[in-house]
Protein backbone atom coordinates (compact mmCIF):
# COMPACT_ATOMS: atom_id res chain seq x y z
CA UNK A 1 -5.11 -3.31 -9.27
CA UNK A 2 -1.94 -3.54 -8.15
CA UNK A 3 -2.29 -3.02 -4.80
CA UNK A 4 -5.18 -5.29 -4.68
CA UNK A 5 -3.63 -7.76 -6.20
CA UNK A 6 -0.33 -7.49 -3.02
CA UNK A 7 -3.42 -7.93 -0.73
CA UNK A 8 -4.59 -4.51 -0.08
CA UNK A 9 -7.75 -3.66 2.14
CA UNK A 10 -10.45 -2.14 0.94
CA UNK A 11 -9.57 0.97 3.42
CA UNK A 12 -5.85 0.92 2.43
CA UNK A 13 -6.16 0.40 -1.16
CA UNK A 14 -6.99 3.87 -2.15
CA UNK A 15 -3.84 4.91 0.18
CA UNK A 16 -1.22 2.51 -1.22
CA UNK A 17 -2.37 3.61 -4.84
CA UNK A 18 -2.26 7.40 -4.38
CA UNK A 19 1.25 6.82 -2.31
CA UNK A 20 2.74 4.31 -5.73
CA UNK A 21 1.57 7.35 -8.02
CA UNK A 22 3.17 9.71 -6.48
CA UNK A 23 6.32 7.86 -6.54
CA UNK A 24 5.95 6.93 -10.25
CA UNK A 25 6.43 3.21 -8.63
CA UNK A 26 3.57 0.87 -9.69
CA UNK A 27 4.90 -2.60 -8.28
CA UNK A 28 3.73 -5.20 -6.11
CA UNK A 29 6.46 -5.44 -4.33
CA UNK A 30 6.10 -1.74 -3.66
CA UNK A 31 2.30 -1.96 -2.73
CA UNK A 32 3.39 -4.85 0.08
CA UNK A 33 6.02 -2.50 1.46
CA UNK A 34 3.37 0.14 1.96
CA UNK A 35 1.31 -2.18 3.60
CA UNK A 36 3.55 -3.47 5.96
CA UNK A 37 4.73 0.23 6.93
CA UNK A 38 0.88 1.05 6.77
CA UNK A 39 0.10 -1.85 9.63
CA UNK A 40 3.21 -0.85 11.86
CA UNK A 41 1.99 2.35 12.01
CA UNK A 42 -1.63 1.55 13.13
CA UNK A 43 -0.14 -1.15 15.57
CA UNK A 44 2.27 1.56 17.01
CA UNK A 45 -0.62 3.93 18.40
């Protein structure tokens, strides 16, 4: 939910979840940050 809620894709969302649990860090703030790194990534190849 929390990843949906920082505005998550449906193909990222299961990503950005599994990366937050691993970390033990469950934020929205977190779930953005993934997403940004997430797009760069994509953009850069």
């Amino acid at each position: 939910m929390v990843a949906i809620a920082a505005g998550v894709e449906d193909e990222m969302n299961e990503k950005v979840a599994a990366q937050m649990a691993a970390e033990k860090v469950v934020r929205i703030d977190r779930a953005e940050e993934l997403v940004r790194a997430y797009t760069e990534t994509q953009r850069n190849r």
